[in-house]
N, C-alpha and C. Protein backbone atom coordinates (compact mmCIF):
# COMPACT_ATOMS: atom_id res chain seq x y z
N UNK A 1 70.40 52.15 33.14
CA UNK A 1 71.60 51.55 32.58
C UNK A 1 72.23 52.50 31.57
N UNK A 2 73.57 52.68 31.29
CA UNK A 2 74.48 53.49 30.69
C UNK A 2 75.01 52.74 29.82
N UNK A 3 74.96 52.83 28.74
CA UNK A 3 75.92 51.76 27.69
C UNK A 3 76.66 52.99 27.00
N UNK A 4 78.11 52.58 26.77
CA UNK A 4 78.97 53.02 25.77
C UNK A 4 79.11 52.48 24.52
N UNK A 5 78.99 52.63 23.76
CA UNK A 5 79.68 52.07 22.27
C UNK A 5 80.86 52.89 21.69
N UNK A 6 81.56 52.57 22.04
CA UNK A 6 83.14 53.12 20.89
C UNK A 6 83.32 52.22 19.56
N UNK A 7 83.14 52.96 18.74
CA UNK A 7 83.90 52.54 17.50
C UNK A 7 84.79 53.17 16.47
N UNK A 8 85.86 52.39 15.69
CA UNK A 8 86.53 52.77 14.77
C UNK A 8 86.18 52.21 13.75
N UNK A 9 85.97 53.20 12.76
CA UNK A 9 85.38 52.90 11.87
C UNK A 9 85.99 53.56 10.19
N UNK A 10 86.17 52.71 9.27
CA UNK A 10 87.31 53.47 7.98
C UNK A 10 86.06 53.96 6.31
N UNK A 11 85.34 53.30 6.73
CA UNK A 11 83.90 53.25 5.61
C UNK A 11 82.82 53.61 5.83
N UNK A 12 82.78 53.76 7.15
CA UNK A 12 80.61 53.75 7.38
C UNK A 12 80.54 52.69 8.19
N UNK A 13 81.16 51.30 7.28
CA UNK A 13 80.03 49.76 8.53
C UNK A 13 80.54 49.86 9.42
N UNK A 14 81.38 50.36 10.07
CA UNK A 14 81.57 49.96 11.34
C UNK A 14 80.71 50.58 12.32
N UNK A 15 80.81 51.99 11.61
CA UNK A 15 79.85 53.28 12.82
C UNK A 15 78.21 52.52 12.33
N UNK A 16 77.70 51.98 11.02
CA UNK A 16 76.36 51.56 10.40
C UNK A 16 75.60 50.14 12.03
N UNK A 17 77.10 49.62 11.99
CA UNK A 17 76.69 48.51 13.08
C UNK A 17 76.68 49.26 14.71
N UNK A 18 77.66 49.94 14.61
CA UNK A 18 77.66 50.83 15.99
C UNK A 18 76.16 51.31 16.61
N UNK A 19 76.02 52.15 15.52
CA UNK A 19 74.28 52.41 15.52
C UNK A 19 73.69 51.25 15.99
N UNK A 20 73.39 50.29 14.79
CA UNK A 20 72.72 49.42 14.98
C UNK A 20 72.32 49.01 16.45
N UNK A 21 73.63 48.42 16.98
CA UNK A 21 73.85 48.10 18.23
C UNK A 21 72.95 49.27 19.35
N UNK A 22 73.21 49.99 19.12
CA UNK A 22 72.67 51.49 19.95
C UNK A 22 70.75 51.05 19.68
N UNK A 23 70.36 50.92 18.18
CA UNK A 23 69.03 50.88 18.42
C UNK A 23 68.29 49.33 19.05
N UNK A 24 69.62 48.65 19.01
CA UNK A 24 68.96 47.74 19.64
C UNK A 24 69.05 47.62 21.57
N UNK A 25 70.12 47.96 22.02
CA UNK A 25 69.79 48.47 23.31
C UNK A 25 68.73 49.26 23.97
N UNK A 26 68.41 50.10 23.21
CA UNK A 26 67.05 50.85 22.93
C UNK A 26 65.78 50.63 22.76
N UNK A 27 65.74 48.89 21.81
CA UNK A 27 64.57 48.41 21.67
C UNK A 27 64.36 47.26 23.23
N UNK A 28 65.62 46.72 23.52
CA UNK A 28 65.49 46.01 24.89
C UNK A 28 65.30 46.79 26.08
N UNK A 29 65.68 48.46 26.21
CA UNK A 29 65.54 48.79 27.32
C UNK A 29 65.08 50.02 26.98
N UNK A 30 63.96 50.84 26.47
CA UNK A 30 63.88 51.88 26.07
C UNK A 30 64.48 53.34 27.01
N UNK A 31 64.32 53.08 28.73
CA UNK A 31 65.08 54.04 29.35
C UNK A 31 66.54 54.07 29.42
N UNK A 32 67.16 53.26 29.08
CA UNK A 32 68.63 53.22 28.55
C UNK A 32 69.61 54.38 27.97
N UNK A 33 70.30 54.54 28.79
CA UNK A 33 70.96 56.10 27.79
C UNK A 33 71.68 54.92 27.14
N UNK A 34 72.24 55.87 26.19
CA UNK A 34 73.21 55.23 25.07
C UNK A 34 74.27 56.51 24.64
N UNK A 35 75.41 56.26 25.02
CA UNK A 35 75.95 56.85 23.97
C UNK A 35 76.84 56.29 22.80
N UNK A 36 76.79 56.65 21.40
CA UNK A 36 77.35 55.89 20.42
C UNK A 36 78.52 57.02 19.89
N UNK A 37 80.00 56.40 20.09
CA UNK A 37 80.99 57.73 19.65
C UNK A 37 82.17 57.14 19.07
N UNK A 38 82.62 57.63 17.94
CA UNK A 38 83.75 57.19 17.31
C UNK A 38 84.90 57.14 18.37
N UNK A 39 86.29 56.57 18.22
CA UNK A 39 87.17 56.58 19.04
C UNK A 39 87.87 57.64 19.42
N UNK A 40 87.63 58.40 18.81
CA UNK A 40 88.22 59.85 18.59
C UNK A 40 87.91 61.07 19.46
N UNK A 41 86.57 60.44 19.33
CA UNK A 41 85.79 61.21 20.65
C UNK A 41 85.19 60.60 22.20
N UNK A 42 85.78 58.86 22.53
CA UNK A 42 85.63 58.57 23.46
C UNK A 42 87.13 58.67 24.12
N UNK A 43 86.65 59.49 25.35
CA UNK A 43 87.90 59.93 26.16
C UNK A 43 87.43 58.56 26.90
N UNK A 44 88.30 58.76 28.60
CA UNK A 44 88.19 57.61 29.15
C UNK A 44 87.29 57.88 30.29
N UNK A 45 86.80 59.36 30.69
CA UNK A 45 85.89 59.73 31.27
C UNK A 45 84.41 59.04 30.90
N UNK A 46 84.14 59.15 29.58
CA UNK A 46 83.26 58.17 29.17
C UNK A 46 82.69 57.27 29.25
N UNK A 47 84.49 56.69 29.40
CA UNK A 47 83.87 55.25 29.44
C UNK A 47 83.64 54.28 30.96
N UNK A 48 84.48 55.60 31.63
CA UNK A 48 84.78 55.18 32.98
C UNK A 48 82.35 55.08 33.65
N UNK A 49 81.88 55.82 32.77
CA UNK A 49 80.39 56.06 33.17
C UNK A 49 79.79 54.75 32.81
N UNK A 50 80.59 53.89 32.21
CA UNK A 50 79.25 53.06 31.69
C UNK A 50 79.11 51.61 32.54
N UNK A 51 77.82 51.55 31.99
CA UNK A 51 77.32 50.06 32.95
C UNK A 51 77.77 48.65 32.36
N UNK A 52 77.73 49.63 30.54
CA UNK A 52 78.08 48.52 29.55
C UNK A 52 79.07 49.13 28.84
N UNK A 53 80.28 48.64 28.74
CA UNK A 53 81.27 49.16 27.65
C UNK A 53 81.44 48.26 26.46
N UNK A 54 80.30 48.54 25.02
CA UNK A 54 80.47 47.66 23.88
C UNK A 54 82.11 48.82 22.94
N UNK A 55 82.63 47.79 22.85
CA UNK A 55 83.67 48.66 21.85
C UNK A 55 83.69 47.51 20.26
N UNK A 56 84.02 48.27 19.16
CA UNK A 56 84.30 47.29 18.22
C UNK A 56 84.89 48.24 16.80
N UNK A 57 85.55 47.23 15.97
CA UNK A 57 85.84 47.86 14.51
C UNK A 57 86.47 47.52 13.62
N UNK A 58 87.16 47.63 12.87
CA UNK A 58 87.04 46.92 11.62
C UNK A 58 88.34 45.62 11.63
N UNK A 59 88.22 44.77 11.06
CA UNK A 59 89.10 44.22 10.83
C UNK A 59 90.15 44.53 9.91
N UNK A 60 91.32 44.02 9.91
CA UNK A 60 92.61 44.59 8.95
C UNK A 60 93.31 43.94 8.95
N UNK A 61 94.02 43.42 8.32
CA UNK A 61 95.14 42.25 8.24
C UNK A 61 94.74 41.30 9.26
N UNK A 62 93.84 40.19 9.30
CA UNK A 62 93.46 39.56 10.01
C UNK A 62 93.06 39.94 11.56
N UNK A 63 93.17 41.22 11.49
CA UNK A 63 93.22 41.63 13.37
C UNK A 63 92.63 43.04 13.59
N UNK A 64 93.46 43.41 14.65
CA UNK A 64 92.76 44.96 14.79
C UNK A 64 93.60 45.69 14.18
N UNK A 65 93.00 47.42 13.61
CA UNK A 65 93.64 48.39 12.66
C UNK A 65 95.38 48.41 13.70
N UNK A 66 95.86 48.98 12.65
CA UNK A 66 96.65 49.98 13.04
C UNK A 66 96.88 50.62 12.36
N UNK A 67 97.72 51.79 13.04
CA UNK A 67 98.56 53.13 12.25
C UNK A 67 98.85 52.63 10.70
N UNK A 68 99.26 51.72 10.22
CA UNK A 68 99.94 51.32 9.06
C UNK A 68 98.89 51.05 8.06
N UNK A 69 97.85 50.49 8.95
CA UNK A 69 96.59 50.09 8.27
C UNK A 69 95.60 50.59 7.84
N UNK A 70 95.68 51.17 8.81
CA UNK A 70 94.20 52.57 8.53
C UNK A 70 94.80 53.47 7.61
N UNK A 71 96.16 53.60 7.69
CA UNK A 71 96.64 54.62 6.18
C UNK A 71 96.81 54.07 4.88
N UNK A 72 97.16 52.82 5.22
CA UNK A 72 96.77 52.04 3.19
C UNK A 72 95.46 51.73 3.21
N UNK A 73 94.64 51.77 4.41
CA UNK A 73 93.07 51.40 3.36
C UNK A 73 92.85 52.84 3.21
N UNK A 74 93.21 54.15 3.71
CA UNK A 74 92.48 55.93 3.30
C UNK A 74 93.49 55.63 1.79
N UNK A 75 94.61 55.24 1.99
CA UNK A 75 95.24 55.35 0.58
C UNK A 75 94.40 54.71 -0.96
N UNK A 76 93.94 53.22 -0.45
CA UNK A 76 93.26 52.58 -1.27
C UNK A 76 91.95 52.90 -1.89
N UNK A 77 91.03 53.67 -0.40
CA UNK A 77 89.20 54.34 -0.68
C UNK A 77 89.71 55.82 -1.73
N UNK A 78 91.05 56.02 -1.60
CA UNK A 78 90.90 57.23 -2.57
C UNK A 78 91.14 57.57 -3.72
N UNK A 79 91.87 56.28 -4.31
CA UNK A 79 91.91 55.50 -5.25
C UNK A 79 90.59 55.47 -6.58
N UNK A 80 89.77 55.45 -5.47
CA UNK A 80 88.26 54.66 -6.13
C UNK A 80 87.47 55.53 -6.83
N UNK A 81 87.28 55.79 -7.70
CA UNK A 81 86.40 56.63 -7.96
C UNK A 81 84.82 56.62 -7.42
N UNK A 82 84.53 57.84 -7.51
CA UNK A 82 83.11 57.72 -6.76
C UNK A 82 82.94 57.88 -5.15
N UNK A 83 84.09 57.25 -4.45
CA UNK A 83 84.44 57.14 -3.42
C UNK A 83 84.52 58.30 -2.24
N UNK A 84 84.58 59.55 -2.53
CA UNK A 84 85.13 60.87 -2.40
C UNK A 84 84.72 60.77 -0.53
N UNK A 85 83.56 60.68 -0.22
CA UNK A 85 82.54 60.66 1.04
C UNK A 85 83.46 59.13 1.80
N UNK A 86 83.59 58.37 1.56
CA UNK A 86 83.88 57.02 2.19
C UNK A 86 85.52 57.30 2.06
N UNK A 87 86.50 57.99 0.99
CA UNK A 87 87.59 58.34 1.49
C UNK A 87 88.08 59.44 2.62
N UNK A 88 87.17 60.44 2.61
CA UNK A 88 87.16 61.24 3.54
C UNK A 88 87.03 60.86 4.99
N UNK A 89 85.78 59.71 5.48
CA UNK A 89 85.87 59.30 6.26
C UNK A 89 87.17 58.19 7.21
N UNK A 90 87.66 57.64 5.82
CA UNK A 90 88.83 56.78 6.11
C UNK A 90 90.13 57.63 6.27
N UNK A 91 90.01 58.78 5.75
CA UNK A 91 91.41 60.15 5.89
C UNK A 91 91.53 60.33 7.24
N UNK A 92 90.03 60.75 8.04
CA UNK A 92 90.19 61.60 9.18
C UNK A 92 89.87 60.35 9.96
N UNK A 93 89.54 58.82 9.91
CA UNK A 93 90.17 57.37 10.86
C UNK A 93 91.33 57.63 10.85
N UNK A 94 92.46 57.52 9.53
CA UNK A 94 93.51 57.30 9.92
C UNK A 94 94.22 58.00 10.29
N UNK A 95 94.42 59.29 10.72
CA UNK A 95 94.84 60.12 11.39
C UNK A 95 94.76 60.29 12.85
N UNK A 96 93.12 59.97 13.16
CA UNK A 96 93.55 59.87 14.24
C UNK A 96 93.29 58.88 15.24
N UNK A 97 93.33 58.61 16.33
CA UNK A 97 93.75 57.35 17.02
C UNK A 97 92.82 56.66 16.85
N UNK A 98 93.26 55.23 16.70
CA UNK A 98 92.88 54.00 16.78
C UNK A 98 92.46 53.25 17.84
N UNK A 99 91.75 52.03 18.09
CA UNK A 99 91.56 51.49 19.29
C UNK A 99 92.65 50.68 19.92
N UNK A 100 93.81 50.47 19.42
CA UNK A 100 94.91 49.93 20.05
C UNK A 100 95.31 51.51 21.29
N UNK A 101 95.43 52.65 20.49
CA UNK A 101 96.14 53.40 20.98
C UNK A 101 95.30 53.93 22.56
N UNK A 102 93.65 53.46 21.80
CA UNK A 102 92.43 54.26 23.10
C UNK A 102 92.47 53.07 24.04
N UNK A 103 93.03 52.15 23.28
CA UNK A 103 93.49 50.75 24.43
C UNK A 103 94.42 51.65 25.71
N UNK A 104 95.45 52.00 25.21
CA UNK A 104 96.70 52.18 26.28
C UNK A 104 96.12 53.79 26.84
N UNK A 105 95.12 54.48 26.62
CA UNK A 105 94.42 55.46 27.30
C UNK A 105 93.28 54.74 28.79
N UNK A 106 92.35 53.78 28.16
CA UNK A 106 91.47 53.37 29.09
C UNK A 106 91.77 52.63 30.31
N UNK A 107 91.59 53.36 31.90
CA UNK A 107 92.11 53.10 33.16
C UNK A 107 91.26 51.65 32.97
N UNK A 108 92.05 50.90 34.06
CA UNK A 108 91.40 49.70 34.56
C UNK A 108 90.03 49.60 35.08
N UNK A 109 89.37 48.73 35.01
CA UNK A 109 88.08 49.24 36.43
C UNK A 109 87.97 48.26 36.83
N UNK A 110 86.77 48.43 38.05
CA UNK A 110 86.48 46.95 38.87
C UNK A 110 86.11 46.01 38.26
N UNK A 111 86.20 44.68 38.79
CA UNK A 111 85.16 43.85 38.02
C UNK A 111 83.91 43.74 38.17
N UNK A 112 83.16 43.49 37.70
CA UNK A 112 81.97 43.79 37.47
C UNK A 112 81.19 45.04 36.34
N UNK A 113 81.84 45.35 35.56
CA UNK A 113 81.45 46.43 34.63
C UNK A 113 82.06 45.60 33.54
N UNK A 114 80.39 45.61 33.06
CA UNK A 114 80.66 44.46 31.74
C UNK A 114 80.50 45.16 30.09
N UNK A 115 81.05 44.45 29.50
CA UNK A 115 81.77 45.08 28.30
C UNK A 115 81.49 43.83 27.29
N UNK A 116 81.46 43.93 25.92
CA UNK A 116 81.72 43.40 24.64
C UNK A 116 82.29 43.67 23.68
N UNK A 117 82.38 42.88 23.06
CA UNK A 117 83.59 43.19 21.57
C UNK A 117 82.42 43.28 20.11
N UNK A 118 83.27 43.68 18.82
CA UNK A 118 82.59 43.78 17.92
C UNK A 118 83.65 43.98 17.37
N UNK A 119 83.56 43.07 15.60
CA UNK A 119 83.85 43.77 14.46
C UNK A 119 83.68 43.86 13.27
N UNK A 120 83.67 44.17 12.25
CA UNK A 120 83.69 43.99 10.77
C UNK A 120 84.78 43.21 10.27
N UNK A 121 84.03 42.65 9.11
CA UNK A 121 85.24 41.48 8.49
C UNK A 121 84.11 40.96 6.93
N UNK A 122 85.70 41.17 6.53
CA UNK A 122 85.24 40.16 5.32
C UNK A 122 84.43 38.75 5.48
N UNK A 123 84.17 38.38 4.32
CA UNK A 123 83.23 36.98 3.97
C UNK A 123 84.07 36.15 4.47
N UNK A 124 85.24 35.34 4.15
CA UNK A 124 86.18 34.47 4.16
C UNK A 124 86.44 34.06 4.84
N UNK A 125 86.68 32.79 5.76
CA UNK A 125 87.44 32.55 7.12
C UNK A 125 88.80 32.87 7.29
N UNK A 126 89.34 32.95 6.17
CA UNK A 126 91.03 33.27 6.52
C UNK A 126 91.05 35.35 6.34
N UNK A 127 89.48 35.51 6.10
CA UNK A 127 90.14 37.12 6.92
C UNK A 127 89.78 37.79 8.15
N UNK A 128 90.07 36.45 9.20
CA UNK A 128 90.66 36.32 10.82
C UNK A 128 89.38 37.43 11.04
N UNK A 129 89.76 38.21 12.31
CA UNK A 129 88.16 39.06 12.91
C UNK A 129 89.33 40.23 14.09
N UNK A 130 88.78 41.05 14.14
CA UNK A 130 89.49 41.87 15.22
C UNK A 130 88.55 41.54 16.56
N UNK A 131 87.98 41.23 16.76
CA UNK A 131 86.98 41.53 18.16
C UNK A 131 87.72 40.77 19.26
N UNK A 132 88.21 39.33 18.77
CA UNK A 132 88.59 38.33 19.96
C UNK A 132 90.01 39.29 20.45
N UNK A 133 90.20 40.14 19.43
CA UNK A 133 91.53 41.05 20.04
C UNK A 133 91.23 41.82 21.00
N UNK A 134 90.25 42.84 20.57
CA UNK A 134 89.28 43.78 21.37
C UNK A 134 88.95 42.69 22.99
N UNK A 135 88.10 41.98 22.84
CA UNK A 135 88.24 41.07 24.09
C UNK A 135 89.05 41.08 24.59
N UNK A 136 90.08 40.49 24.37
CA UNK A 136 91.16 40.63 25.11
C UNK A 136 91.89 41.56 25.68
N UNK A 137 91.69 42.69 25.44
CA UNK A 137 92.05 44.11 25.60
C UNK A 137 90.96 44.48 26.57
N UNK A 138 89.62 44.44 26.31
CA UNK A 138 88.68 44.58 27.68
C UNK A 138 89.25 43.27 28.85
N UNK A 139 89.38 42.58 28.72
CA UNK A 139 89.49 41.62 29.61
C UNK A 139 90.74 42.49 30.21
N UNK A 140 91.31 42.55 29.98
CA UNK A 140 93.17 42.96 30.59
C UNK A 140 92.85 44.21 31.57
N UNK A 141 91.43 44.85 31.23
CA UNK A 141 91.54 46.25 31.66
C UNK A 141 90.60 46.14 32.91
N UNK A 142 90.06 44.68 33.25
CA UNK A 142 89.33 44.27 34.20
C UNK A 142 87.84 44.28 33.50
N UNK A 143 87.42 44.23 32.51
CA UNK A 143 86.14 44.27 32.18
C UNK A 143 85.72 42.95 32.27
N UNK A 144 84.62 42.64 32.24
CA UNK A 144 83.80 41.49 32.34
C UNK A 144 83.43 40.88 30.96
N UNK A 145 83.32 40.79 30.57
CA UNK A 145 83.10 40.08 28.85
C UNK A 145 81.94 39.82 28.94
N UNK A 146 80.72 39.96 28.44
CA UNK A 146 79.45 39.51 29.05
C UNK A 146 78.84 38.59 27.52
N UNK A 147 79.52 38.53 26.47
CA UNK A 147 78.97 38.20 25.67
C UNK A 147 80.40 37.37 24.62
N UNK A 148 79.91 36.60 23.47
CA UNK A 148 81.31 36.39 22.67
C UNK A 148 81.67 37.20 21.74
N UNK A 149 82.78 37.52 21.59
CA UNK A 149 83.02 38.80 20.98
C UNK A 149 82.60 38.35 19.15
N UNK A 150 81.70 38.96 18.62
CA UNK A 150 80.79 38.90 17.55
C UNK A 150 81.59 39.96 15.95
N UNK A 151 81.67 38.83 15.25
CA UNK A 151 81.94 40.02 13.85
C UNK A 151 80.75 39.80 13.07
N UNK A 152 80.64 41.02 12.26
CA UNK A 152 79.59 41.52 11.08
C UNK A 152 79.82 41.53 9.64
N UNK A 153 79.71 40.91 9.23
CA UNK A 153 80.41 40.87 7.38
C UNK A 153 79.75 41.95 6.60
N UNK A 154 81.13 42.27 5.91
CA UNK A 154 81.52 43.13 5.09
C UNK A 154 81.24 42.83 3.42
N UNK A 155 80.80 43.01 2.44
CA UNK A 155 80.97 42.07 1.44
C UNK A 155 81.91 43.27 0.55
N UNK A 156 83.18 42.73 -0.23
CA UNK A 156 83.78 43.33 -1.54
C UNK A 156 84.95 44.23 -0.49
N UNK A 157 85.37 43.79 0.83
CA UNK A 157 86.26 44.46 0.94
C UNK A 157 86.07 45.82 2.28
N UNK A 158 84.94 47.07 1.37
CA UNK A 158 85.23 48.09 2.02
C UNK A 158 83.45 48.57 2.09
N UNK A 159 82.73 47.12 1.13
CA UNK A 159 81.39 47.74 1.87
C UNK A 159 80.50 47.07 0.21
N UNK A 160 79.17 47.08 0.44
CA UNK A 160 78.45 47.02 1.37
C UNK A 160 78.03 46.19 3.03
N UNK A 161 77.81 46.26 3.88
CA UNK A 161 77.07 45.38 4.81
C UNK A 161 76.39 44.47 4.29
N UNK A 162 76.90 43.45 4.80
CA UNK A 162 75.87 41.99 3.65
C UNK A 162 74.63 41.89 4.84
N UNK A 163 73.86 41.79 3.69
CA UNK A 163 72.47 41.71 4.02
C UNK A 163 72.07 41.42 5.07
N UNK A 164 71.03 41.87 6.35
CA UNK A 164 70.52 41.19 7.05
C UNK A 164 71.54 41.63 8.62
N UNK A 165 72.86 41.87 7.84
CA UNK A 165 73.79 42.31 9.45
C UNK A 165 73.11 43.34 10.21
N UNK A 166 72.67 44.91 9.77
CA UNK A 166 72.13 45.68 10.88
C UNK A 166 70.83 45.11 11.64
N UNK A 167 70.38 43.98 11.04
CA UNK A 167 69.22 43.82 11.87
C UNK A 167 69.37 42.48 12.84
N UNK A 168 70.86 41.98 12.46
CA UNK A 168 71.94 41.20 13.29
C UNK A 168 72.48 41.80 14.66
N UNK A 169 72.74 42.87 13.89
CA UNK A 169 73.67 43.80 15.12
C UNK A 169 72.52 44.23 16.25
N UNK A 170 71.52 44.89 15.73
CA UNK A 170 70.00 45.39 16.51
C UNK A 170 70.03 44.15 18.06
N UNK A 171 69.40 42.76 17.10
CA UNK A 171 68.99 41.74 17.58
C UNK A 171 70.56 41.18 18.67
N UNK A 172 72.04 41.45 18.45
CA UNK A 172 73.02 41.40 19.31
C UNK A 172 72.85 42.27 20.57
N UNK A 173 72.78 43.47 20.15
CA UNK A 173 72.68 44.82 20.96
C UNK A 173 71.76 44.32 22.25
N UNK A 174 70.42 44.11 21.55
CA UNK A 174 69.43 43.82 22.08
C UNK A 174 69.35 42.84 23.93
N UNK A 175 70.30 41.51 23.02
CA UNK A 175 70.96 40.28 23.69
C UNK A 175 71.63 40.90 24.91
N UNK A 176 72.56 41.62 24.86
CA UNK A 176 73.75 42.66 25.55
C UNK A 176 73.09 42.99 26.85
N UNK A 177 71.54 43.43 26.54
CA UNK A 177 71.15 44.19 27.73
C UNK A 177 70.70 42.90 28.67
């Protein structure tokens, strides 16, 4: 089995759960390739290989990033003092493409090549989730949905991972296979 994981990621948690996800496919199927790759570096050749296409990432104005978004949160992490490593990472997200945009890159495929969603999100219920977006975006492209598209909380905004999520994400991953 071939699993993909794409993620966008502006802090760390997103790629922290990406992983995650990766070691838990790993613990359910140890001969399992995996590959785990920011969006930046999943072409559509990639993804066109996999058995499993997990994609996921952060939430932002109730939904998935965009262009507008990913540049006021690099604007905001650099702000911060201390921050220098976690703004850097959010500089070179927002520059370059996003999963809306690797949306309108990824060909259709048959059905039967199953896929899941993922994302990060605040504590709060009113700060909405990007994944059911992501779903919907695999669904459109003929993917199979094999799971409900799952968010991971964020605590304070831009980080830490509240407690207990990577071994959430592991135990999701795990589920997937």
């Amino acid at each position: 089995m071939h699993t993909v994981i794409v993620y966008e990621s502006m802090y760390g948690n997103t790629r922290e759960i990406a992983e995650a996800i990766a070691e838990g496919v790993h613990q359910a199927d140890p001969r399992a390739s995996v590959d785990c790759l920011p969006v930046a570096r999943a072409d559509a050749d990639v993804a066109r290989t996999a058995d499993l296409l997990v994609v996921g990432g952060p939430t932002h104005m109730r939904g998935m990033s965009s262009g507008l978004s990913r540049r006021m949160a690099a604007m905001a992490e650099a702000k911060k003092e201390g921050h220098e490593d976690a703004a850097h990472e959010a500089y070179e997200t927002a520059e370059g493409p996003g999963l809306r945009n690797w949306f309108h890159q990824l060909p259709k495929t048959e059905h039967g090549t199953h896929a899941a969603a993922f994302d990060t999100r605040g504590a709060s219920p009113g700060s909405g989730g990007a994944a059911a977006g992501i779903a919907q975006r695999l669904s459109r492209h003929h993917y199979d949905v094999v799971a409900e598209p799952e968010g991971f909380i964020v605590e304070n905004g831009d980080g830490p991972l509240r407690e207990g999520e990577l071994d959430r994400a592991r135990a999701w991953g795990a589920a997937l296979v």
